[in-house]
C-alpha atoms as a PDB file:
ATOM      1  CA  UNK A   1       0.000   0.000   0.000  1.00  0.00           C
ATOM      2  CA  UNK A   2       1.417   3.428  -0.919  1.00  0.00           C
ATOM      3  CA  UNK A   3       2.446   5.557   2.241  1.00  0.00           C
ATOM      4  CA  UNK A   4       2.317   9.358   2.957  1.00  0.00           C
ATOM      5  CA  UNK A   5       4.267  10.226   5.358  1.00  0.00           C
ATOM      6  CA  UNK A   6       4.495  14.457   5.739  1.00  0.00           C
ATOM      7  CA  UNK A   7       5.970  16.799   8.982  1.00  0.00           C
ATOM      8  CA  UNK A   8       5.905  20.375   8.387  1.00  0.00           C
ATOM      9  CA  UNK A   9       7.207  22.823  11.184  1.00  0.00           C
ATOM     10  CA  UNK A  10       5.254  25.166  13.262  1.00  0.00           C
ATOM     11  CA  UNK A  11       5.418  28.127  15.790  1.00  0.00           C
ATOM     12  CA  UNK A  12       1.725  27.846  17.569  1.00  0.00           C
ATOM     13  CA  UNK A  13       1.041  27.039  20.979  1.00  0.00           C
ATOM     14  CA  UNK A  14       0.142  22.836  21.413  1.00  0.00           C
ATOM     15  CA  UNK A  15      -3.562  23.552  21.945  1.00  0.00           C
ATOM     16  CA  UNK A  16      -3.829  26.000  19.165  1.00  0.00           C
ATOM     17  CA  UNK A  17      -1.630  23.538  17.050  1.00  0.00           C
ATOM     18  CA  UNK A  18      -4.693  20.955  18.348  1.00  0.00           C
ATOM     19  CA  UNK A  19      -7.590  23.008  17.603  1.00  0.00           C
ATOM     20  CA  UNK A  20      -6.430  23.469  13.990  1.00  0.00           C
ATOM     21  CA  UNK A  21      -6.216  19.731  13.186  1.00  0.00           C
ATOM     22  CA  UNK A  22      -9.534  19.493  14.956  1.00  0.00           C
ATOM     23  CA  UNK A  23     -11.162  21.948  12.862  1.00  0.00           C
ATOM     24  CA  UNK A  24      -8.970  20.194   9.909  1.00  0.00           C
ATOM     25  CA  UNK A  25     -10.389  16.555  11.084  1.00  0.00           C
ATOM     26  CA  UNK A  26     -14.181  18.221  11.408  1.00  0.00           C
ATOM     27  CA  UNK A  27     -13.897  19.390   8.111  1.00  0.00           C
ATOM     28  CA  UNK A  28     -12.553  15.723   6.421  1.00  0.00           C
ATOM     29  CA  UNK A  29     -15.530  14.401   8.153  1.00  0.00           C
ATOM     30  CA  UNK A  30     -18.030  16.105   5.751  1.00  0.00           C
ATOM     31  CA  UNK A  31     -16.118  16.253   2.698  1.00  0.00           C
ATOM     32  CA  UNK A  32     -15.157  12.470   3.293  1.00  0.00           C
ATOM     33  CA  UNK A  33     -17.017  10.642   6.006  1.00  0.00           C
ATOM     34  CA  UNK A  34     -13.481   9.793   7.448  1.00  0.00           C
ATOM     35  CA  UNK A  35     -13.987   8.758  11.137  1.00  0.00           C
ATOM     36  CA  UNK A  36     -11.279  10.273  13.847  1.00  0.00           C
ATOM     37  CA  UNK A  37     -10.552   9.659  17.270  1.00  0.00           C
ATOM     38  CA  UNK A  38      -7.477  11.549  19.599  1.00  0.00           C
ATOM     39  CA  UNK A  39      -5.538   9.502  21.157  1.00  0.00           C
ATOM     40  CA  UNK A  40      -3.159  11.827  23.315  1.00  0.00           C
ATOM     41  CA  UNK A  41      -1.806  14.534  20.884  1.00  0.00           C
ATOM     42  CA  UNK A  42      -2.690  12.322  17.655  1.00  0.00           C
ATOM     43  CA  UNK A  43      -5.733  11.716  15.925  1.00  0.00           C
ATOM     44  CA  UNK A  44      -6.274   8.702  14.084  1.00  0.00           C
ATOM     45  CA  UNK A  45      -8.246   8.775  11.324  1.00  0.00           C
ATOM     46  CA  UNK A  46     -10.005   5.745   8.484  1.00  0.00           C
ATOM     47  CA  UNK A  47     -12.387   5.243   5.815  1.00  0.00           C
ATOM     48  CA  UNK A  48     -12.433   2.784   3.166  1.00  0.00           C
ATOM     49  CA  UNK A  49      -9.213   3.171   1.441  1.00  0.00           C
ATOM     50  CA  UNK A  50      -6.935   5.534   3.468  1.00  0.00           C
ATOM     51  CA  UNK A  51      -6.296   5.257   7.288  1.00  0.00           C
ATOM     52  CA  UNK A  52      -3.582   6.732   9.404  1.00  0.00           C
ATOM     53  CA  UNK A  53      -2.742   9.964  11.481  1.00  0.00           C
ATOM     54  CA  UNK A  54      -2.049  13.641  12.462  1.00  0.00           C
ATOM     55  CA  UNK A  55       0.631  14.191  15.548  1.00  0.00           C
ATOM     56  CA  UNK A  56       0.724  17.165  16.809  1.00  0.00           C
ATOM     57  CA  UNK A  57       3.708  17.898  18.429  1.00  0.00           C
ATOM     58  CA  UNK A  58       5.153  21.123  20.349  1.00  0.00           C
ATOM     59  CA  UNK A  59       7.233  22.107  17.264  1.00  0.00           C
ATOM     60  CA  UNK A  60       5.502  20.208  14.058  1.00  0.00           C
ATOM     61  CA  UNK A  61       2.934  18.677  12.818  1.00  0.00           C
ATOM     62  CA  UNK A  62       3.353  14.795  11.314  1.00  0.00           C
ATOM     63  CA  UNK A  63       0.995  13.241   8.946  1.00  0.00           C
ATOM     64  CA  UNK A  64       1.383  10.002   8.175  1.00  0.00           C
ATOM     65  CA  UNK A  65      -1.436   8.259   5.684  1.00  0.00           C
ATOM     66  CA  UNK A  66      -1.984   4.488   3.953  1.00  0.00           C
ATOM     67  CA  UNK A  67      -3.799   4.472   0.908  1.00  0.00           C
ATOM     68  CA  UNK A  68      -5.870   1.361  -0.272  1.00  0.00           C
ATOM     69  CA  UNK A  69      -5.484   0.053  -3.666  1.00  0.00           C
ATOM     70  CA  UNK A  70      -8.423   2.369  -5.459  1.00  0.00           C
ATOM     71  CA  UNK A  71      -6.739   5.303  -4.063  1.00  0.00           C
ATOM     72  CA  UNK A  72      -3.119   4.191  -4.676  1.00  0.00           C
ATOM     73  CA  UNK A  73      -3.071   5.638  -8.453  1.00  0.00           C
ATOM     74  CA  UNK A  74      -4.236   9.475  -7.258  1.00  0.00           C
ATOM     75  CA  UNK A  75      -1.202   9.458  -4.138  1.00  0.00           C
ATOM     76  CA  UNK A  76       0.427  12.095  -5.654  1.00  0.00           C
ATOM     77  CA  UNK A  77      -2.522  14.507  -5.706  1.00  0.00           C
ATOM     78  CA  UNK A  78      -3.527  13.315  -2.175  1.00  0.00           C
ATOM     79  CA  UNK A  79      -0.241  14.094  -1.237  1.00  0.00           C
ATOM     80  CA  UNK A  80      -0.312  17.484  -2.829  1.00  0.00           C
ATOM     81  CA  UNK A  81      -3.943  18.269  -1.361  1.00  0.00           C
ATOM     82  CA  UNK A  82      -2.415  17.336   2.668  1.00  0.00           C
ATOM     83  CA  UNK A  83       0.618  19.654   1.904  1.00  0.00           C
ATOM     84  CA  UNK A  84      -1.375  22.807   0.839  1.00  0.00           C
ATOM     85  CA  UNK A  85      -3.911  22.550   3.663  1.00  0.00           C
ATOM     86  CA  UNK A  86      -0.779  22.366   5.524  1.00  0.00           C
ATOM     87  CA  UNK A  87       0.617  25.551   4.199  1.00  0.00           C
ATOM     88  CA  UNK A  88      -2.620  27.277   4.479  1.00  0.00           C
ATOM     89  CA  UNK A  89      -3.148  26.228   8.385  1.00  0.00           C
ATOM     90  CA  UNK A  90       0.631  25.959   9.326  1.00  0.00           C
ATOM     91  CA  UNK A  91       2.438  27.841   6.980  1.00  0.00           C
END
C-alpha cells in the first residue's frame, strides 16, 4: 500500500496547534465521512481506502497516511492536497 508520510514545522502554541487539526479533522468528516478519534496529541483517522494519522507535536505537525489500492493511483494529488492545507493552516 502506498504511504504518505508528511511533517511540516510550526510556531503555535500545542492547543492552538490541536484546535487546527480538529477543525482540519471536522472538516474531512463532511467532505469524506473519514472517522477520527485523539488519542493523546494524535488523531487517528479511516475510511475505506486511506487510514492513518495527524501528531501534533510542540514544534511540528506529522501526517502520516496508507492508501488502499483504489486510491493508490491518485497518491500524488492526495499528497499534494495534505501539503497545501498544511501551508494554508501551518504555513
Amino acid at each position: 500500500m502506498p504511504k504518505i508520510d508528511i511533517t511540516r514545522p510550526h510556531q503555535l502554541p500545542m492547543a492552538e496547534a490541536r484546535a487546527v487539526v480538529d477543525q482540519v479533522a471536522a472538516r474531512m468528516r463532511e467532505k469524506f465521512g473519514m472517522e477520527g478519534q485523539w488519542q493523546g496529541d494524535t488523531l487517528r483517522f479511516s475510511r475505506p481506502g486511506v487510514s492513518g494519522s495527524i501528531a501534533v507535536e510542540s514544534d511540528a505537525i506529522r501526517v502520516s497516511a496508507e492508501l488502499g489500492m483504489m486510491l493508490a493511483p491518485l497518491k500524488g494529488m492526495v499528497e499534494q492536497e495534505i501539503r497545501r492545507k498544511l501551508d494554508e493552516h501551518f504555513g
